[in-house]
Protein backbone atom coordinates (compact mmCIF):
# COMPACT_ATOMS: atom_id res chain seq x y z
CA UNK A 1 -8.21 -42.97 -14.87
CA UNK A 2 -6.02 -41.64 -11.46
CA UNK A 3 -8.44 -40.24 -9.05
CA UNK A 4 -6.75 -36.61 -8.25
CA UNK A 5 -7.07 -35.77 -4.20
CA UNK A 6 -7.52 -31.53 -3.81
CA UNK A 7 -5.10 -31.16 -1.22
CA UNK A 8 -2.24 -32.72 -3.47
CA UNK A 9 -3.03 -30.90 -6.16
CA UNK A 10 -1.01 -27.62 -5.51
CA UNK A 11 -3.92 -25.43 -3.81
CA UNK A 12 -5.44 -24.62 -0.37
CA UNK A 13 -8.03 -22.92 0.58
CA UNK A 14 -7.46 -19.54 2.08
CA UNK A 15 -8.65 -18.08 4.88
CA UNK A 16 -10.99 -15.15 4.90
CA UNK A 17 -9.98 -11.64 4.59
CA UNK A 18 -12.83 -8.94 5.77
CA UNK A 19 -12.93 -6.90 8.23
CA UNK A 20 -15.08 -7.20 10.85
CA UNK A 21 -15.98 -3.36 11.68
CA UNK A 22 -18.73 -4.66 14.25
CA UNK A 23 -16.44 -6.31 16.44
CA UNK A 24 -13.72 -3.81 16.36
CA UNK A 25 -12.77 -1.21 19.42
CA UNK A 26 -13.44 1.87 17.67
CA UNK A 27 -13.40 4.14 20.77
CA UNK A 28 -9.79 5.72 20.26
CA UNK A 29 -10.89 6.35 16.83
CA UNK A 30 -13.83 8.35 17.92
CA UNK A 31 -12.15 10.56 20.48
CA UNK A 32 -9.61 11.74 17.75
CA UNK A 33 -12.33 12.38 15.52
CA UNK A 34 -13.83 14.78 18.64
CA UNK A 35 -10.73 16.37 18.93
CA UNK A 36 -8.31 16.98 15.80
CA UNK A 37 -11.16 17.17 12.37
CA UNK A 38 -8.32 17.24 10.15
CA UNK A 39 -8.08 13.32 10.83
CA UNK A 40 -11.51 13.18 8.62
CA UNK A 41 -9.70 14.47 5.95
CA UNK A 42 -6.94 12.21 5.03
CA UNK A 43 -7.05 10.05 2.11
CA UNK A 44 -4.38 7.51 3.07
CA UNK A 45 -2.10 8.71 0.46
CA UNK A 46 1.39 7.72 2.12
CA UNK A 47 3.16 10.64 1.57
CA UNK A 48 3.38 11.40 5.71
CA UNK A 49 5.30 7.69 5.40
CA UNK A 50 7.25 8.56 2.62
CA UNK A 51 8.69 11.37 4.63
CA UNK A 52 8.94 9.78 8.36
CA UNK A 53 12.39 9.30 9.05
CA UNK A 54 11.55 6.32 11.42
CA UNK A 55 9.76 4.76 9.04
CA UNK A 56 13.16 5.12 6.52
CA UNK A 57 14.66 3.27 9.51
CA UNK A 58 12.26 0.80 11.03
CA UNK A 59 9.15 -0.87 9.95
CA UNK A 60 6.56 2.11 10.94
CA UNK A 61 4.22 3.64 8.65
CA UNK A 62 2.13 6.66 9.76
CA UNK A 63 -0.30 5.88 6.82
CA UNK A 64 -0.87 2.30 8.17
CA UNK A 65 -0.96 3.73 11.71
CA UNK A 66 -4.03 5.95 10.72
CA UNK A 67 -5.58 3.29 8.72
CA UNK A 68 -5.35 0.87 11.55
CA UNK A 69 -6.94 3.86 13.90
CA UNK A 70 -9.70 4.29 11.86
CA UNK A 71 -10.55 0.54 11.67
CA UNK A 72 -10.54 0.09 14.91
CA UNK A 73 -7.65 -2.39 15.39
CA UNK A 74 -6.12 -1.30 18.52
CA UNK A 75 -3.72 -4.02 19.47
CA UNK A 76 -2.07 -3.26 16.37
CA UNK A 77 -2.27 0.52 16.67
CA UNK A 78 -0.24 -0.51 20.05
CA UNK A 79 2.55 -1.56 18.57
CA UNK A 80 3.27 1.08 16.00
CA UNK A 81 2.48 3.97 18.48
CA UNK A 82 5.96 4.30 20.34
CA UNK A 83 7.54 4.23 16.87
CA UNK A 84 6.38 8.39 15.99
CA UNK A 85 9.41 10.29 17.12
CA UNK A 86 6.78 13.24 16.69
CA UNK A 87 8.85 15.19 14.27
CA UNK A 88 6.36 17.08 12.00
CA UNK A 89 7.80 16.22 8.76
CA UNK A 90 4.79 14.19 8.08
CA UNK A 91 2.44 17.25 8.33
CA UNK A 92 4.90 19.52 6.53
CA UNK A 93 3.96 17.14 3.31
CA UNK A 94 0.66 16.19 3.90
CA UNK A 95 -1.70 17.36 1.17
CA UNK A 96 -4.91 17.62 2.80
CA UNK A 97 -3.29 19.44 5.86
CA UNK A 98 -3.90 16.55 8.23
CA UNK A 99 -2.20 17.30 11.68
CA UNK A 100 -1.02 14.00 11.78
CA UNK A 101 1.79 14.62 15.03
CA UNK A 102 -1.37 16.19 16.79
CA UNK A 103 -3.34 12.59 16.02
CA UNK A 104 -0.38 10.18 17.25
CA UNK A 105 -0.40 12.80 20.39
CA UNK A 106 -4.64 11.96 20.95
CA UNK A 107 -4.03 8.62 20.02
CA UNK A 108 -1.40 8.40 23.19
CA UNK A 109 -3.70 10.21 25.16
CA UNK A 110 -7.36 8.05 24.57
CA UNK A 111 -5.06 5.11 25.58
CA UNK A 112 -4.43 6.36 28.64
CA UNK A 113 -7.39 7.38 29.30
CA UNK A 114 -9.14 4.29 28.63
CA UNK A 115 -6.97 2.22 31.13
CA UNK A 116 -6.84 -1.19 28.80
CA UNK A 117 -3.62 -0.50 27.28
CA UNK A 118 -0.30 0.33 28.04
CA UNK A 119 1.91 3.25 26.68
């Protein structure tokens, strides 16, 4: 009988997943929460992305962007932040009424103010 060795046999291990909420920045998050309550109500149902014409014509999605905001991951919030042309299309859709244009505008602004990141 052939002795069968895991790592040949056509799976691996993957790494982990979760999200650590603990060890995430969650300071911008916070100040756009002080500042613009509509942000409490979205439900992260993509239609501001379906609309956003730079997201039609790069890789940006306003949905991720708030997602990412509310988790706390602010490197990658960094990125995607110059991408909002600031628009408005996105709140014309939205069906909570989120004023998603006045969130990337805080979101620019807490930056700033915090020193630790570029804009």
């Amino acid at each position: 009988m052939a002795e069968y060795n895991m790592e040949k046999f056509g799976y691996t291990i993957s790494k982990g997943r979760q999200i650590d909420y603990e060890s995430n920045d969650r300071r911008i998050a916070d100040y756009i929460f002080e500042r613009e309550p509509s942000f409490r109500l979205c439900i992260e149902c993509g239609g501001c992305s379906a609309t956003c014409t730079t997201g039609n014509l790069t890789k940006f999605s306003l949905r991720e962007l708030h997602i990412l905001i509310k988790r706390g991951e602010n490197d990658q919030v960094m990125k995607n932040l110059r991408k909002c042309m600031l628009c408005g299309k996105c709140i014309l859709v939205c069906p909570r009424g989120v004023n998603t244009r006045n969130i990337v505008v805080l979101a620019k602004q807490a930056f700033q103010k915090s020193g630790e990141y570029a804009i």
